[in-house]
N, C-alpha and C. Protein backbone atom coordinates (compact mmCIF):
# COMPACT_ATOMS: atom_id res chain seq x y z
N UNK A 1 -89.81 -15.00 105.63
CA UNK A 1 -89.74 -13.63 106.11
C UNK A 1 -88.95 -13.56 107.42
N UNK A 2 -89.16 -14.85 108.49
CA UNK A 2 -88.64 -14.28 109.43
C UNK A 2 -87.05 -14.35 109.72
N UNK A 3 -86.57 -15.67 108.84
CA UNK A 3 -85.53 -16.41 108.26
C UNK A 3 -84.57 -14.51 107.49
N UNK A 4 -85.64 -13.84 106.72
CA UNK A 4 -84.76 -13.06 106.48
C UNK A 4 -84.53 -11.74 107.28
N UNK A 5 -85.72 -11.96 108.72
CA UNK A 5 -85.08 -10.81 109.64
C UNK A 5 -84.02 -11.46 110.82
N UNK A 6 -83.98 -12.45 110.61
CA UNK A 6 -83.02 -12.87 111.65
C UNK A 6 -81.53 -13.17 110.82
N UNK A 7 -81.40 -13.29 109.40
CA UNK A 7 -80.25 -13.76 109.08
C UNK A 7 -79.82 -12.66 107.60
N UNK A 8 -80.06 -11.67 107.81
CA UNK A 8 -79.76 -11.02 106.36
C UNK A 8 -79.26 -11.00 105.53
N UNK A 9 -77.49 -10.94 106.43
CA UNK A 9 -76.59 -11.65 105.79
C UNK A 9 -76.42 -12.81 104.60
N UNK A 10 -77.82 -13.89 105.24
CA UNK A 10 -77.51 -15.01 104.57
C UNK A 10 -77.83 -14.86 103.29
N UNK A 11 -78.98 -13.81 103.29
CA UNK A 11 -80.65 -13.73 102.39
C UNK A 11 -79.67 -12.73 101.55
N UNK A 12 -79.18 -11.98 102.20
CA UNK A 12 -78.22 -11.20 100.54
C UNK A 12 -76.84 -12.45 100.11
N UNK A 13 -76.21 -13.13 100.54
CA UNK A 13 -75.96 -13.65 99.67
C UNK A 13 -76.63 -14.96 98.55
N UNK A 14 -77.96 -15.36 99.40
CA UNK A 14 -78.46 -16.07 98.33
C UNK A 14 -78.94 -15.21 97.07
N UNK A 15 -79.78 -14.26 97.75
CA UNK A 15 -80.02 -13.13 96.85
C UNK A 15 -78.86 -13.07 95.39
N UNK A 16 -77.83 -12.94 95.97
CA UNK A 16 -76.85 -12.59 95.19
C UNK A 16 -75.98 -13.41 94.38
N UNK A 17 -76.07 -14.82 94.83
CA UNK A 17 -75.97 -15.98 94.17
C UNK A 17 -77.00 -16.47 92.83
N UNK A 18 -77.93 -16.52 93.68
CA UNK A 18 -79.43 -16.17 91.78
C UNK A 18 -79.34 -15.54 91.77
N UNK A 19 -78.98 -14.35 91.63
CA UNK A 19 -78.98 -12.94 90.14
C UNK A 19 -77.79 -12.57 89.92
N UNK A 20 -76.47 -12.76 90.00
CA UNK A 20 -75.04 -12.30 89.78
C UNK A 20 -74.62 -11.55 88.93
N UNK A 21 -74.07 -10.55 88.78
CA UNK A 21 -73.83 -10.10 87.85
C UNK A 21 -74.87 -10.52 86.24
N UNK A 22 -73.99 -11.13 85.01
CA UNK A 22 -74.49 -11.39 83.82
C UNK A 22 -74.77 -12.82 83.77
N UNK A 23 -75.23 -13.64 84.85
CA UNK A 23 -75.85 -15.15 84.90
C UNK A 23 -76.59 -15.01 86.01
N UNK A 24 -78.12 -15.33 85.76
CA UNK A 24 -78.95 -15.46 86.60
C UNK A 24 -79.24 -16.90 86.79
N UNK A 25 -79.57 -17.50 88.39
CA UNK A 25 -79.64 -18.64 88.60
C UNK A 25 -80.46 -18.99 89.25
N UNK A 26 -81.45 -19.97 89.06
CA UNK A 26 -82.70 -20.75 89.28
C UNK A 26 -82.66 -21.77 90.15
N UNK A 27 -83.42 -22.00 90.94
CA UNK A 27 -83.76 -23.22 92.18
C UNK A 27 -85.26 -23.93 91.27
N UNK A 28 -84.69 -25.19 91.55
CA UNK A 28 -86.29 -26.01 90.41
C UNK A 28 -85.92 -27.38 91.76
N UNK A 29 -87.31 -27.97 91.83
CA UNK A 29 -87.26 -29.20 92.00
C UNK A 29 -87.79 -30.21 90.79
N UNK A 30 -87.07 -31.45 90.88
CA UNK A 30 -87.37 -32.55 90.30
C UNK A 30 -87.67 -33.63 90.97
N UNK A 31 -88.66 -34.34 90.92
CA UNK A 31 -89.30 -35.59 91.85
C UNK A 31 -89.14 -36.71 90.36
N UNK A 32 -88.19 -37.85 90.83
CA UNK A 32 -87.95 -39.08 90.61
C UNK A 32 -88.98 -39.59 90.70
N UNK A 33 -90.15 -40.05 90.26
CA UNK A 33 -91.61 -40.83 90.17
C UNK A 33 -91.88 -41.05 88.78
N UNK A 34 -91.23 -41.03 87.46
CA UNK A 34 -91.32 -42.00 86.55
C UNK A 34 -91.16 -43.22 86.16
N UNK A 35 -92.04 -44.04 86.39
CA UNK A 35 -91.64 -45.40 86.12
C UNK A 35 -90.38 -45.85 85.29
N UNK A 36 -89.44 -46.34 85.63
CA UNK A 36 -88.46 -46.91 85.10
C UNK A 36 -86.95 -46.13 84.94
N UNK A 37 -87.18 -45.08 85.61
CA UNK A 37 -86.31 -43.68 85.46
C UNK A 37 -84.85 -44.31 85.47
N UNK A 38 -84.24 -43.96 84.86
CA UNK A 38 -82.55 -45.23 84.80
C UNK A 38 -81.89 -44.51 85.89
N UNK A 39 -81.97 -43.53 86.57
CA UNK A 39 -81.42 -42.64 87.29
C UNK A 39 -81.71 -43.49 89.11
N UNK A 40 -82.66 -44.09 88.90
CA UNK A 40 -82.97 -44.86 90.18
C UNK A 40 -82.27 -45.89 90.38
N UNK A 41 -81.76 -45.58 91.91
CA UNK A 41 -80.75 -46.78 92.57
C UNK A 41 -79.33 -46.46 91.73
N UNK A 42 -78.69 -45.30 90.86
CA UNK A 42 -77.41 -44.51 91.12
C UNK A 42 -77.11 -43.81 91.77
N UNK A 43 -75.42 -43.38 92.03
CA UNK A 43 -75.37 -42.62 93.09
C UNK A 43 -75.48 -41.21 92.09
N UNK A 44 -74.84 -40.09 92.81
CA UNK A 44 -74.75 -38.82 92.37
C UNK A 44 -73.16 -39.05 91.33
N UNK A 45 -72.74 -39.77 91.40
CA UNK A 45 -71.61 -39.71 90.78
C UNK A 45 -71.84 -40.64 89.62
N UNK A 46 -72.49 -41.64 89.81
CA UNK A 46 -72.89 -42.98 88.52
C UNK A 46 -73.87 -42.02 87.80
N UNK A 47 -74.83 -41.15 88.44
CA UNK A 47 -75.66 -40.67 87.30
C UNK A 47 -75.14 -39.05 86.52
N UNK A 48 -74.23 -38.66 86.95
CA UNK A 48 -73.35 -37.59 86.24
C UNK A 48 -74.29 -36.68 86.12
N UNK A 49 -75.15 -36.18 86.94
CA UNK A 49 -76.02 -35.18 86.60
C UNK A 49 -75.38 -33.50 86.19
N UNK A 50 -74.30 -33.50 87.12
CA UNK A 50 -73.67 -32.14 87.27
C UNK A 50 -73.11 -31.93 86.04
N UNK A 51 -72.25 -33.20 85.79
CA UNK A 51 -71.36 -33.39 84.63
C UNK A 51 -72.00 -33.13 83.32
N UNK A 52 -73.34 -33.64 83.27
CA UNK A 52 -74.10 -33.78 82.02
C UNK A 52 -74.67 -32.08 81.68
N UNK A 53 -75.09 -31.52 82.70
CA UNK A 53 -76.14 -30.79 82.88
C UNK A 53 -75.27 -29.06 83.26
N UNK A 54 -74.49 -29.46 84.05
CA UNK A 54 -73.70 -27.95 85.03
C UNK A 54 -74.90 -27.46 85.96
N UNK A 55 -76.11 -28.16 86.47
CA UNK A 55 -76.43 -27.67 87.34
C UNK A 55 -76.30 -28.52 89.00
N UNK A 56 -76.35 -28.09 89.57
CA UNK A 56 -76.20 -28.61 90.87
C UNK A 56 -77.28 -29.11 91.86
N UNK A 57 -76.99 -30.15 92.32
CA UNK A 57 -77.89 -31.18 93.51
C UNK A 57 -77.95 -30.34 94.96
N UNK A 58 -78.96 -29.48 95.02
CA UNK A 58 -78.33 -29.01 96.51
C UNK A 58 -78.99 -29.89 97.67
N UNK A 59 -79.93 -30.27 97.04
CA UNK A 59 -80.48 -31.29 98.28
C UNK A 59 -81.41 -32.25 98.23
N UNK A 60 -81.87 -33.29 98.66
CA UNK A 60 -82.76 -34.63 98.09
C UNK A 60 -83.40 -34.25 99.72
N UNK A 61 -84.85 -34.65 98.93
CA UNK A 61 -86.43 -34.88 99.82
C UNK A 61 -86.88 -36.20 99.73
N UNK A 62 -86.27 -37.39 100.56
CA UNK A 62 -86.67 -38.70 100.21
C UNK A 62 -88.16 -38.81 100.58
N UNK A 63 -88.89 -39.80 99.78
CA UNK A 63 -89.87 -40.00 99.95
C UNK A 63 -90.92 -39.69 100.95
N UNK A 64 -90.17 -40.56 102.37
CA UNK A 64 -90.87 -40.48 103.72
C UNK A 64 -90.43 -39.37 104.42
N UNK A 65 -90.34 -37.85 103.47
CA UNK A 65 -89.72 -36.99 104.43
C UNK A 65 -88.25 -36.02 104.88
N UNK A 66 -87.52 -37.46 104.44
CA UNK A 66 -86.34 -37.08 105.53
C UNK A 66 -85.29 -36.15 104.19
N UNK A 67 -84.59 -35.16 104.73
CA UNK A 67 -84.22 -34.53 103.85
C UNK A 67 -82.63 -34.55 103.86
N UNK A 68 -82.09 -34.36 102.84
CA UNK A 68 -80.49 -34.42 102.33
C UNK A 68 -80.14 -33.60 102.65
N UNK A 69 -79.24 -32.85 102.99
CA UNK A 69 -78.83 -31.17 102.59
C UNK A 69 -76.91 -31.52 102.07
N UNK A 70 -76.70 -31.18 101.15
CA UNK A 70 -75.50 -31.38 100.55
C UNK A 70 -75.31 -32.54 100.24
N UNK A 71 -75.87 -33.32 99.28
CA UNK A 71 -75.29 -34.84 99.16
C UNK A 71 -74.49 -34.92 98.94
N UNK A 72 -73.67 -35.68 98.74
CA UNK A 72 -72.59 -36.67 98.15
C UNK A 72 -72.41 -37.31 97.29
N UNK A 73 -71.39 -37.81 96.48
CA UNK A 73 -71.47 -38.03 94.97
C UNK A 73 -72.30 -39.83 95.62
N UNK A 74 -71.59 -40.47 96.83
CA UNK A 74 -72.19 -41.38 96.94
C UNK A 74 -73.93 -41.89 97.45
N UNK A 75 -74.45 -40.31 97.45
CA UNK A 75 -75.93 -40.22 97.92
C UNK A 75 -76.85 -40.76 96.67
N UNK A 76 -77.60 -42.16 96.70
CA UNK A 76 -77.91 -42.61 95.88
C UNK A 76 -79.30 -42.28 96.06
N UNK A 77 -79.62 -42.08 94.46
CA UNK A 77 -81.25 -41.77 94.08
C UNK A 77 -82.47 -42.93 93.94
N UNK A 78 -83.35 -42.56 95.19
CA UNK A 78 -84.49 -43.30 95.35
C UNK A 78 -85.40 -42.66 94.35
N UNK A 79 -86.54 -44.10 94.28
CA UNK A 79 -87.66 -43.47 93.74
C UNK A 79 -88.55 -42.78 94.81
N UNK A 80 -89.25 -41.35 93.82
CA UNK A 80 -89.66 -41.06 94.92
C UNK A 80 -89.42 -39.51 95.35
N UNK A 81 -87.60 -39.18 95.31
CA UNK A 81 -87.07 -38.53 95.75
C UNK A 81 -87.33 -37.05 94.89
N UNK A 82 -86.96 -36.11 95.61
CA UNK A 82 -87.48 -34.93 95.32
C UNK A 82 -85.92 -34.09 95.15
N UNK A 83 -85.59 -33.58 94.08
CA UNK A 83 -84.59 -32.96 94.27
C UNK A 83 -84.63 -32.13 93.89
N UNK A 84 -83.62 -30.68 94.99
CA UNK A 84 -83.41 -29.60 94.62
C UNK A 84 -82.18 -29.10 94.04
N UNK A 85 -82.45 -28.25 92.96
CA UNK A 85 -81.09 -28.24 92.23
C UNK A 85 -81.12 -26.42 91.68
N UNK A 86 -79.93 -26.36 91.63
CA UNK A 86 -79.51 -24.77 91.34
C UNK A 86 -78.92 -24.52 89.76
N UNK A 87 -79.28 -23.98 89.04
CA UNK A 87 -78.59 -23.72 87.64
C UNK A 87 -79.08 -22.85 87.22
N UNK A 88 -78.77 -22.20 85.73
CA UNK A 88 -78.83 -20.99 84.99
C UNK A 88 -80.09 -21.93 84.07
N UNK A 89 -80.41 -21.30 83.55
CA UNK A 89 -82.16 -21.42 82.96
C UNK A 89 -81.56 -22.30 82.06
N UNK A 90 -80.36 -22.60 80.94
CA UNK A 90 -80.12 -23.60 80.37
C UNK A 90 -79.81 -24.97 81.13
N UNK A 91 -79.28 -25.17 82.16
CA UNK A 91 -78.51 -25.75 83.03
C UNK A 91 -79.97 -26.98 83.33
N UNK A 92 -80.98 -25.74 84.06
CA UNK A 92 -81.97 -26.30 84.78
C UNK A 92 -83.19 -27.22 83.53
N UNK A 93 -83.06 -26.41 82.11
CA UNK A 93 -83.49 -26.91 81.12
C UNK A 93 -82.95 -28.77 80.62
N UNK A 94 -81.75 -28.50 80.75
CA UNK A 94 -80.93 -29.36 80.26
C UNK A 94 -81.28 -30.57 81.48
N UNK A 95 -80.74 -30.50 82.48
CA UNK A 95 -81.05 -31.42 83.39
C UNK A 95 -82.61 -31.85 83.27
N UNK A 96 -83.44 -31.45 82.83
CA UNK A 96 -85.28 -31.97 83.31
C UNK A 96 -85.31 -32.70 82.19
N UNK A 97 -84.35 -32.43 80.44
CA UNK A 97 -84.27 -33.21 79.85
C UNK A 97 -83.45 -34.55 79.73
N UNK A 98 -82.54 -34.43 80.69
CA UNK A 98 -81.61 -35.68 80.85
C UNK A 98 -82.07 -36.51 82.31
N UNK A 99 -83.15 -35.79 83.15
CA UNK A 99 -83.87 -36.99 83.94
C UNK A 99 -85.46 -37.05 83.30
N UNK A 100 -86.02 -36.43 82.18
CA UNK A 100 -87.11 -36.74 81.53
C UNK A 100 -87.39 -36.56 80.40
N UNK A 101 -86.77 -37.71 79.96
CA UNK A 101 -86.43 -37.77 78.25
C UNK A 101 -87.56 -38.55 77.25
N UNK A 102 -88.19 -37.25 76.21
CA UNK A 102 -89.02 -37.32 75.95
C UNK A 102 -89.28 -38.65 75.15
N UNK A 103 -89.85 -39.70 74.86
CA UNK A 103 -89.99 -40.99 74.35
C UNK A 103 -90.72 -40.37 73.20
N UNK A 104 -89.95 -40.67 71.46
CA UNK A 104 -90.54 -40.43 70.42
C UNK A 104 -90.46 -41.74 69.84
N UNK A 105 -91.51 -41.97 68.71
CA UNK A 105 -91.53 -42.76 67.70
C UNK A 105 -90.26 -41.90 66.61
N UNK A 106 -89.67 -42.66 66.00
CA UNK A 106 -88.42 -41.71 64.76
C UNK A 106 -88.51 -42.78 63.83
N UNK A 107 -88.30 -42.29 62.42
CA UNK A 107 -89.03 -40.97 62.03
C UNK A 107 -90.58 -41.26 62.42
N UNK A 108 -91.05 -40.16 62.58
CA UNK A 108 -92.54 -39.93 63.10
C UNK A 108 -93.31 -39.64 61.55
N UNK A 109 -94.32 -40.48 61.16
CA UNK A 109 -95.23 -40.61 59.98
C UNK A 109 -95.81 -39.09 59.60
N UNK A 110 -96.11 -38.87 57.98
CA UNK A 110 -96.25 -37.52 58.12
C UNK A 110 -97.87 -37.25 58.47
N UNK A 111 -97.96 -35.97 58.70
CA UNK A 111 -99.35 -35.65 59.43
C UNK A 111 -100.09 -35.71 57.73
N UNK A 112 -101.46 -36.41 57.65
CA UNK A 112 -102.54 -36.80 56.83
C UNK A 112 -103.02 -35.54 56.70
N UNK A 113 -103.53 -34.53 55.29
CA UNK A 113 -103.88 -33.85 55.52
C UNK A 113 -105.70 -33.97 54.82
């Protein structure tokens, strides 16, 4: 609140960045804490998130705190890390499935009735 009486300016263009015209756009975090996540210990550029996904890294919450703001393709992913990312509801979909990919048995046995 007070962030948006002191800076309005800023707060209408974020404003206006998530809801644009005919694409609306979403802020999600994702926290790196799955055991074995292949995404741990790449950088932003080895793990192609943007590339894979079209949504964007706006900022990493490492573990103990300390926070990213704009990484770098060479800002490499700890476990642990908390990231904030910007995309359109497919974007943000797509990415939670390409850092948390669901582990199936295939083909899966049929259900006993």
């Amino acid at each position: 609140m007070a962030a948006a009486a002191l800076r309005p300016q800023v707060m209408d263009f974020v404003d206006g960045i998530l809801s644009s015209g005919d694409r609306t756009f979403y802020m999600e975090e994702f926290e790196l804490t799955t055991p074995n996540n292949p995404y741990v210990g790449q950088t932003l550029r080895e793990a192609k998130l943007r590339s894979q996904s079209g949504a964007l890294v706006l900022a990493i919450r490492r573990l103990d705190g300390t926070p990213i703001v704009g990484p770098n393709a060479d800002t490499i992913l700890m476990q642990g890390d908390h990231l904030i990312c910007m995309g359109t509801a497919d974007q943000i979909r797509l990415l939670n499935q390409i850092l948390f990919p669901m582990k199936t048995a295939f083909p899966r046995p049929p259900k006993q009735s």
